[in-house]
C-alpha atoms as a PDB file:
ATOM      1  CA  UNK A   1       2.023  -1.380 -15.686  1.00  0.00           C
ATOM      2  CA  UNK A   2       4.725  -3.199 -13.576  1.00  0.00           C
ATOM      3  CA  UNK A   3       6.368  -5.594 -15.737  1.00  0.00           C
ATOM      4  CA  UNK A   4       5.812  -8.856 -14.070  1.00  0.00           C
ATOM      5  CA  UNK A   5       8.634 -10.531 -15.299  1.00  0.00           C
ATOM      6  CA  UNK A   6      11.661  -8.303 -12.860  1.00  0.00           C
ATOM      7  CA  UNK A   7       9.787  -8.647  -9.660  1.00  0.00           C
ATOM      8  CA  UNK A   8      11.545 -11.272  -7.516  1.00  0.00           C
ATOM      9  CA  UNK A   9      10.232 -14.299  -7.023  1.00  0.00           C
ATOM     10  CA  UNK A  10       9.071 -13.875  -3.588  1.00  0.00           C
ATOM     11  CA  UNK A  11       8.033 -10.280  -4.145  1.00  0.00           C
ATOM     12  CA  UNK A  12       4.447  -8.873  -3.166  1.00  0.00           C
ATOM     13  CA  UNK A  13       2.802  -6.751  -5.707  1.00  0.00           C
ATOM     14  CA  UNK A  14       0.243  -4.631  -4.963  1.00  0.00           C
ATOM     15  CA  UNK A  15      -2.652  -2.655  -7.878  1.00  0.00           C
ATOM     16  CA  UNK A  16      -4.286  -0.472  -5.256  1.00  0.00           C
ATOM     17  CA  UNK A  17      -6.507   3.282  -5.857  1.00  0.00           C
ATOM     18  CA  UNK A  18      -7.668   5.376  -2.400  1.00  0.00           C
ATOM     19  CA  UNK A  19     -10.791   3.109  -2.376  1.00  0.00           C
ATOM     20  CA  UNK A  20     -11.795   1.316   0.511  1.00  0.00           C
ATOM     21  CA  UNK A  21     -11.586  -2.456  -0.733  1.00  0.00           C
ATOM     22  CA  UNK A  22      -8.115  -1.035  -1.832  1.00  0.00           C
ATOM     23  CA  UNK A  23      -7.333   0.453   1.906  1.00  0.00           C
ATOM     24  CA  UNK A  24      -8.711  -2.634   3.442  1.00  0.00           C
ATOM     25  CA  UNK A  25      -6.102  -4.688   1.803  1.00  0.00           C
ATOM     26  CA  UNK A  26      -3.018  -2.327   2.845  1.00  0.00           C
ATOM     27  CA  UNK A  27      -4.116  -2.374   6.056  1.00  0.00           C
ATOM     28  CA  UNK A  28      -4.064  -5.852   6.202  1.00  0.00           C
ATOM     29  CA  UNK A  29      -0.739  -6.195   4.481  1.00  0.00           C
ATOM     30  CA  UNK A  30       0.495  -3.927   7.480  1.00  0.00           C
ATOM     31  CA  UNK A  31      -0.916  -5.479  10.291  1.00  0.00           C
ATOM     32  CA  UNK A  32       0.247  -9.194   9.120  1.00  0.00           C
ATOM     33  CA  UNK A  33       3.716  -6.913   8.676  1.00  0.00           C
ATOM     34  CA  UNK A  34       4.394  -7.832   5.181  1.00  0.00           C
ATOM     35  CA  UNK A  35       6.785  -6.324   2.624  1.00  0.00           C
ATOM     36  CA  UNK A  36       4.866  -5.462  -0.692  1.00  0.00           C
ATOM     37  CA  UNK A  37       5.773  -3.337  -3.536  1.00  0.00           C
ATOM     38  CA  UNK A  38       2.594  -0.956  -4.448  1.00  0.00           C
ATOM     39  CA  UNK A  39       1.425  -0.151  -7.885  1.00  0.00           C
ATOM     40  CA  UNK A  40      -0.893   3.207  -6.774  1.00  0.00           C
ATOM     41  CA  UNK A  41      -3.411   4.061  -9.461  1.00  0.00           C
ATOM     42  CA  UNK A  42      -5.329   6.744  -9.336  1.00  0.00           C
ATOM     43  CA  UNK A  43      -7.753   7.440 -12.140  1.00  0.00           C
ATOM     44  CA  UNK A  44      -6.138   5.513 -14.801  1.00  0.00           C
ATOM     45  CA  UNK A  45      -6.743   1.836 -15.652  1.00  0.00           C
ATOM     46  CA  UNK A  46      -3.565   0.052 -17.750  1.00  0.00           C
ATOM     47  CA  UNK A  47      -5.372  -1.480 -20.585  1.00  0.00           C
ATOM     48  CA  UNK A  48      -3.357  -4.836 -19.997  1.00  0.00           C
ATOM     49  CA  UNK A  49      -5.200  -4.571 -16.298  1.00  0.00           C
ATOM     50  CA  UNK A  50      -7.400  -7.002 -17.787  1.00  0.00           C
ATOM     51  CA  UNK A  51      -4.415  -9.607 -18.146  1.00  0.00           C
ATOM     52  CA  UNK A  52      -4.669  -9.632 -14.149  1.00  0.00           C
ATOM     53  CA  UNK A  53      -8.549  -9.509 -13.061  1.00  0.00           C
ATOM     54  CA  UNK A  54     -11.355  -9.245 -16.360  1.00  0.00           C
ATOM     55  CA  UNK A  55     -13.398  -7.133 -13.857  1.00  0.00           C
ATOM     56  CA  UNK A  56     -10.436  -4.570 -13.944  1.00  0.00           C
ATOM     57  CA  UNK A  57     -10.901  -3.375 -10.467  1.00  0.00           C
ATOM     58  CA  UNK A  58      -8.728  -2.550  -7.291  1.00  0.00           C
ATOM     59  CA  UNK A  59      -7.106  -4.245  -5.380  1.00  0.00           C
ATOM     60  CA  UNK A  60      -4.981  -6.589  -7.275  1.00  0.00           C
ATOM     61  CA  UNK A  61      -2.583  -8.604  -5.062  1.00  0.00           C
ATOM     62  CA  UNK A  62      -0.037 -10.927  -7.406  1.00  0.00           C
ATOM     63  CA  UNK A  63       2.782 -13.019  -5.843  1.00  0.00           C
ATOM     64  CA  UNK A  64       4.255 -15.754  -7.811  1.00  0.00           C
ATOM     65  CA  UNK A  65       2.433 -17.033 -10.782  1.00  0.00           C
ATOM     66  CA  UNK A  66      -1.288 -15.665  -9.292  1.00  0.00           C
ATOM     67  CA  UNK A  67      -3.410 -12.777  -9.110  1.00  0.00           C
ATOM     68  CA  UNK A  68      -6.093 -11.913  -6.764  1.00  0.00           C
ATOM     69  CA  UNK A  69      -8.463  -9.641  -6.753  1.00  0.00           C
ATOM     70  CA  UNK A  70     -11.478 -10.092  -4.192  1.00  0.00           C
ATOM     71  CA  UNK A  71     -10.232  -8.718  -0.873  1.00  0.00           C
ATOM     72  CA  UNK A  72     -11.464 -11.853   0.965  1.00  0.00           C
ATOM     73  CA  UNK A  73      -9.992 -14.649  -1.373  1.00  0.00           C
ATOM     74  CA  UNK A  74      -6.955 -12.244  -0.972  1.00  0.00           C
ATOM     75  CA  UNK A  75      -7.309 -12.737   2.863  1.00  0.00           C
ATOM     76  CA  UNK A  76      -7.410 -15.844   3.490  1.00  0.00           C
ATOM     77  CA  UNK A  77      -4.587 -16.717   0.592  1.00  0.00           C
ATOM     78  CA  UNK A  78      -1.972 -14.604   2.841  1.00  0.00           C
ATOM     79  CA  UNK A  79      -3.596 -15.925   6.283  1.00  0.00           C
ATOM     80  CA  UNK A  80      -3.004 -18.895   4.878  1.00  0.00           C
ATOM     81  CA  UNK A  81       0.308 -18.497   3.336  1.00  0.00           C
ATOM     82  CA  UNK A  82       2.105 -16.227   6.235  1.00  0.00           C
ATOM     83  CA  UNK A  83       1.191 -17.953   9.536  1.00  0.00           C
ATOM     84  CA  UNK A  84       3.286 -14.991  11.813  1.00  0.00           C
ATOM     85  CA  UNK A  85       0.658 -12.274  12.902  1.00  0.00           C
ATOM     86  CA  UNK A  86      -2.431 -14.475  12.813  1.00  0.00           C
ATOM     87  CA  UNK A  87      -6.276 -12.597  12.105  1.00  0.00           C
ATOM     88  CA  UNK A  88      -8.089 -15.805  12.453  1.00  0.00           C
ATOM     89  CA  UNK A  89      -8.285 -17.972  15.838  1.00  0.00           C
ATOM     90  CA  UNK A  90      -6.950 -21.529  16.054  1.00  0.00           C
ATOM     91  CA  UNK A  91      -9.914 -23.873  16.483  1.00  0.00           C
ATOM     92  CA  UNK A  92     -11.871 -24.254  13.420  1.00  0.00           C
ATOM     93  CA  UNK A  93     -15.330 -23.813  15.112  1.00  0.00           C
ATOM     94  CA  UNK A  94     -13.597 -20.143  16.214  1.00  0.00           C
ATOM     95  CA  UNK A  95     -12.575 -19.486  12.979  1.00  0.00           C
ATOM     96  CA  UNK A  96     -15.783 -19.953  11.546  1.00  0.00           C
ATOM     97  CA  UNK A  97     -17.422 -17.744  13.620  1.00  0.00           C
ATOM     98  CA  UNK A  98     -14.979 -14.866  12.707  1.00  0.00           C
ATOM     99  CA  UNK A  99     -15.907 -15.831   9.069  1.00  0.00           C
ATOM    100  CA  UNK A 100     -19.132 -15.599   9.481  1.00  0.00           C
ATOM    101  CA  UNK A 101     -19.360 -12.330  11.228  1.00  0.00           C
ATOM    102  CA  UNK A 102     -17.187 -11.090   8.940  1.00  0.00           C
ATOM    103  CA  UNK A 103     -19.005 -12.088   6.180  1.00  0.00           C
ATOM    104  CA  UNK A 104     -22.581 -10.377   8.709  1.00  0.00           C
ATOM    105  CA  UNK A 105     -20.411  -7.260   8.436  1.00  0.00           C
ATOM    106  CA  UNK A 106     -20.112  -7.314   4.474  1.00  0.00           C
ATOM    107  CA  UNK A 107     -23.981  -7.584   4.047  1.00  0.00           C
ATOM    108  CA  UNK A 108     -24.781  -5.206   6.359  1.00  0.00           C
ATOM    109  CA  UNK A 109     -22.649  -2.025   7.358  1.00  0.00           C
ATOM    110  CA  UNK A 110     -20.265  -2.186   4.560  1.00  0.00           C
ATOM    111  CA  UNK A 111     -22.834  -2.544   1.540  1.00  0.00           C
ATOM    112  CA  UNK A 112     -24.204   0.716   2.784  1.00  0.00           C
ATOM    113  CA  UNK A 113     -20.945   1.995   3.534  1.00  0.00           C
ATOM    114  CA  UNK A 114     -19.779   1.325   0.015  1.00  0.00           C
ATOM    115  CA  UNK A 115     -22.950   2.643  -1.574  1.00  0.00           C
ATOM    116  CA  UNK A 116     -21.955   6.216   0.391  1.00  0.00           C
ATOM    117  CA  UNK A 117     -18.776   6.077  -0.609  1.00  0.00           C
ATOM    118  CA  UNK A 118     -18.275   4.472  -3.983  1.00  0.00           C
ATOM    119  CA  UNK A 119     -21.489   6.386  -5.274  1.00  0.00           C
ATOM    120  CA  UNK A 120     -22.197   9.650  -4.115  1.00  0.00           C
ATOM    121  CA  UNK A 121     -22.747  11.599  -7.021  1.00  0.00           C
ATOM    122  CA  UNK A 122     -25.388   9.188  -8.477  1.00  0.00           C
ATOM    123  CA  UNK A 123     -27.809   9.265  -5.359  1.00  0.00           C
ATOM    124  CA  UNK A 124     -30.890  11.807  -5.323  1.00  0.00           C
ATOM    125  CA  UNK A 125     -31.236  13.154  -2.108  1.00  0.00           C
ATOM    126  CA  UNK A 126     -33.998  10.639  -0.813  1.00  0.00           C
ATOM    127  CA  UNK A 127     -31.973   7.741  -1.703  1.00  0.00           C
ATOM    128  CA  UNK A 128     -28.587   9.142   0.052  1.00  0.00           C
ATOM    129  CA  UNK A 129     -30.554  10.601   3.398  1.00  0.00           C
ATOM    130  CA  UNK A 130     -31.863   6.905   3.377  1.00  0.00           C
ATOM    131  CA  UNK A 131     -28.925   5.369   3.391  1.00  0.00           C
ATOM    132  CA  UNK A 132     -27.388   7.539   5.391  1.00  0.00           C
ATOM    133  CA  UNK A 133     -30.508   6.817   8.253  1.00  0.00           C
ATOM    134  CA  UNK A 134     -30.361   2.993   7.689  1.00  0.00           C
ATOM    135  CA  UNK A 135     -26.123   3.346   8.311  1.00  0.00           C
ATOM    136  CA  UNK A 136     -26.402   5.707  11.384  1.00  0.00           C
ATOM    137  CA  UNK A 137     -29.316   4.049  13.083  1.00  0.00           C
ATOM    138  CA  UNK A 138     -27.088   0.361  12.907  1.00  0.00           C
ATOM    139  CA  UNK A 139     -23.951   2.188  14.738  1.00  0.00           C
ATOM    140  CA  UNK A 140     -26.189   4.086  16.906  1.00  0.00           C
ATOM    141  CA  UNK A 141     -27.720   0.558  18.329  1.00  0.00           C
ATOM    142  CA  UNK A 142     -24.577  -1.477  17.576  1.00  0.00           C
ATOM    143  CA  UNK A 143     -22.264   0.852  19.288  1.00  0.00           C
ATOM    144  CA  UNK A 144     -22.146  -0.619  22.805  1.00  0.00           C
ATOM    145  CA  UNK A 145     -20.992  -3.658  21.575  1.00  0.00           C
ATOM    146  CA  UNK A 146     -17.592  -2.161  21.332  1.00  0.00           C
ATOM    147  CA  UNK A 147     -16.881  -1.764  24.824  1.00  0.00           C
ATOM    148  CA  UNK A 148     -17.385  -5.463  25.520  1.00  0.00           C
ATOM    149  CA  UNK A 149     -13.368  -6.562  24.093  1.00  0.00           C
ATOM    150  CA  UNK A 150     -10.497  -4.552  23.137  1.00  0.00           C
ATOM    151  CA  UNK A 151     -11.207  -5.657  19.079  1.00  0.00           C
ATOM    152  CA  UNK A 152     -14.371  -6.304  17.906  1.00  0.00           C
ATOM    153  CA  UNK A 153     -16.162  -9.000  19.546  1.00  0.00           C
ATOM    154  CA  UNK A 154     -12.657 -10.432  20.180  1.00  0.00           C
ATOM    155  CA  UNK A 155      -9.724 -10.062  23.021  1.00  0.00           C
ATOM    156  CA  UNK A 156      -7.063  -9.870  19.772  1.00  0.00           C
ATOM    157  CA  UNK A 157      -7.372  -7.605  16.635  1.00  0.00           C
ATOM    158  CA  UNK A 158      -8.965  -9.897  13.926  1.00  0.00           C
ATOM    159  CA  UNK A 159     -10.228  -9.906   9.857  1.00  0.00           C
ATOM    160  CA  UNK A 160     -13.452  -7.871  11.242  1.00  0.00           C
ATOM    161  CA  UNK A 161     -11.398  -5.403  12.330  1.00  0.00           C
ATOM    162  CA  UNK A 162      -9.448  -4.794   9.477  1.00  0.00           C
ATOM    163  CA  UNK A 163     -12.793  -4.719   7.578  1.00  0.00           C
ATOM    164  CA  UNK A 164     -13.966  -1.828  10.027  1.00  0.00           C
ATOM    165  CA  UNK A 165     -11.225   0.498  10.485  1.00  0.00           C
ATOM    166  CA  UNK A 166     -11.313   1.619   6.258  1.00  0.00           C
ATOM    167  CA  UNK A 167     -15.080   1.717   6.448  1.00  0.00           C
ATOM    168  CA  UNK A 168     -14.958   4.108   9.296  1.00  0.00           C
ATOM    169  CA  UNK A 169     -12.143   6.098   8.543  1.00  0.00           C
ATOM    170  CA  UNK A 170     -13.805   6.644   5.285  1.00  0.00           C
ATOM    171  CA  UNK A 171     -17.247   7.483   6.528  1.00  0.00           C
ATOM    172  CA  UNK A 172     -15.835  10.705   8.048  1.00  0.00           C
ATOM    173  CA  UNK A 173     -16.193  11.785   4.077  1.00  0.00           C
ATOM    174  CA  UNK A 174     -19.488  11.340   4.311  1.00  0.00           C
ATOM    175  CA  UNK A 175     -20.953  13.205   7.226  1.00  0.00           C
ATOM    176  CA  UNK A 176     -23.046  10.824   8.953  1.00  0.00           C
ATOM    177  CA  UNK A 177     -25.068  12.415  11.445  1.00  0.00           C
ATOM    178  CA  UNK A 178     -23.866  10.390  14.678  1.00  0.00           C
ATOM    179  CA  UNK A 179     -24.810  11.205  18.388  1.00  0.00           C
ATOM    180  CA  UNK A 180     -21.347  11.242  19.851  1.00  0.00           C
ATOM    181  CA  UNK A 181     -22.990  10.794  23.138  1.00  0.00           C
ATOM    182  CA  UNK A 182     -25.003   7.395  21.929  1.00  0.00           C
ATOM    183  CA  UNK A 183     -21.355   6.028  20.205  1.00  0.00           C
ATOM    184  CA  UNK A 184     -19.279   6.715  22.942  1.00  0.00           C
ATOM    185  CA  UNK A 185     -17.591   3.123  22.941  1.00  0.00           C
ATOM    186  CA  UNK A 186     -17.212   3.463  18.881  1.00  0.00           C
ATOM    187  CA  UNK A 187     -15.209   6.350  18.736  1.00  0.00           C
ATOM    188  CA  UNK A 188     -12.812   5.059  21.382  1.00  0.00           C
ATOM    189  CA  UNK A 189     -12.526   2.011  19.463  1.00  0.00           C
ATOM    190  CA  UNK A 190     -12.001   3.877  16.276  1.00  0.00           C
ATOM    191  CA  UNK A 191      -9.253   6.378  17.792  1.00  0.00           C
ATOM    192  CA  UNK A 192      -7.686   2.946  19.239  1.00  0.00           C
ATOM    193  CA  UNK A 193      -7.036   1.472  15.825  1.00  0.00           C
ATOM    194  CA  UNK A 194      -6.463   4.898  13.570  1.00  0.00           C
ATOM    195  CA  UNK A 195      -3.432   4.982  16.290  1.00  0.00           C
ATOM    196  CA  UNK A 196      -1.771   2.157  15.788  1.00  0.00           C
ATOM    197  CA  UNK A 197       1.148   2.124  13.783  1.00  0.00           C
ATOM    198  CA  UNK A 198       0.117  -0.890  11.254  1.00  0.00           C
ATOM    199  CA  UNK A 199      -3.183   1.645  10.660  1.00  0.00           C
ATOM    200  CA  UNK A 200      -0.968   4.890  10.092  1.00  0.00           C
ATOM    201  CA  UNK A 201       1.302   2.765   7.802  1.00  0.00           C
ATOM    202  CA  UNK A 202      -1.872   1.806   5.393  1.00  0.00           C
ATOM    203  CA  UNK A 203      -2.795   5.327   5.103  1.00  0.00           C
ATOM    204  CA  UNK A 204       0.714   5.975   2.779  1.00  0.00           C
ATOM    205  CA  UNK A 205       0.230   5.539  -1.298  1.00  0.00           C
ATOM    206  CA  UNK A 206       3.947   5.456  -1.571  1.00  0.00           C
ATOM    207  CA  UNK A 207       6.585   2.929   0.191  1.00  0.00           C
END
C-alpha cells in the first residue's frame, strides 16, 4: 500500500477497484477536474487497508490527515472543499432537493443496480429475472423524464448525474432487456454523458 507518509501535503489519494461506487468517485474527481494519484486494486486487499476504512472496501479517498470511504460523505467533503466546478446549486432549499433526489436515486435504481452488478453469481434465476423486471420496468416508465433538461432533472450536470452515468454504463454487463423504442430520451442522455471528456477520463485505471 501507498506509504502515506511521501505523498505531498496537498496530494489526492485515491483506493479504487472497477466497481461502481469506485467509478462513481473517479468520475466525480474528473468532472470537478481534480488532480488525484490512484491506488487501482484489483482483487487484492492490503492487510493494513483496515488502517484506512474497518469495512475494507473501495473507494478510499485520503487527503491530508483523513480518509473517506462512503462515496457520499466523500462528495460532499470535496464539494465542499473545491468550490470551482460546482455539482450542487447555490440556494440551500435547491441544494436540498438535489440531495434528496439523489439520495431517491440510491434507494431505488441503484440498490437494484448494485444487487445486478455486485452479486451476480449468488442469484437463482427467479431472484435475478426479478430484479432484472423491477430495474427495467422503473427506466421503462422513468425514461421520458430525461428529455425534460439537458442533466437530469437539472439545466447543469449535477451529483445525480454522476450517480447515473456508472450505474448505466455498468448495466450494459448485465443485459437488461430494454425497449429501445420506450427509452428513447435515456439512451440519448446516456450517449451525451459517456461522451464527454470528464466521463472518458474516469473510465482509465492508470493516470
Amino acid at each position: 500500500m501507498t506509504d502515506l507518509s511521501t505523498l505531498p501535503k496537498n496530494q489526492l489519494l485515491l483506493y479504487a477497484d472497477d466497481g461502481y461506487d469506485s467509478h462513481v468517485i473517479r468520475y466525480l474527481l474528473a468532472e470537478k477536474k481534480l488532480s488525484y494519484r490512484l491506488a487501482y486494486l484489483k482483487s487484492e486487499r492490503p492487510e493494513d487497508l483496515a488502517e484506512l476504512n474497518p469495512y475494507r472496501t473501495l473507494p478510499i479517498l485520503v487527503h491530508a490527515d483523513i480518509a473517506l470511504y462512503e462515496i457520499n460523505v466523500i462528495f460532499e467533503y470535496l464539494e465542499e472543499r473545491y468550490h470551482h466546478h460546482k455539482l450542487l446549486p447555490e440556494s440551500p432549499q435547491q441544494r436540498a432537493q438535489v440531495r434528496q433526489l439523489a439520495w431517491r436515486l440510491q434507494k431505488d435504481w441503484l440498490a437494484l443496480g448494485r444487487e445486478l452488478l455486485i452479486h451476480p453469481d449468488s442469484f437463482d434465476a427467479a431472484k435475478e429475472a426479478h430484479a432484472k423486471k423491477q430495474l427495467s420496468d422503473s427506466l421503462i416508465t422513468l425514461a421520458p423524464i430525461f428529455a425534460h433538461k439537458p442533466f437530469f432533472m437539472s439545466d447543469t450536470l449535477g451529483w445525480c448525474d454522476i450517480l447515473l452515468a456508472p450505474l448505466f454504463w455498468q448495466l450494459n454487463q448485465i443485459n437488461l432487456d430494454l425497449p429501445t423504442h420506450l427509452i428513447k430520451p435515456l439512451i440519448e442522455y446516456q450517449t451525451k454523458i459517456f461522451d464527454r471528456e470528464a466521463f472518458k477520463q474516469s473510465l482509465k485505471t492508470t493516470l
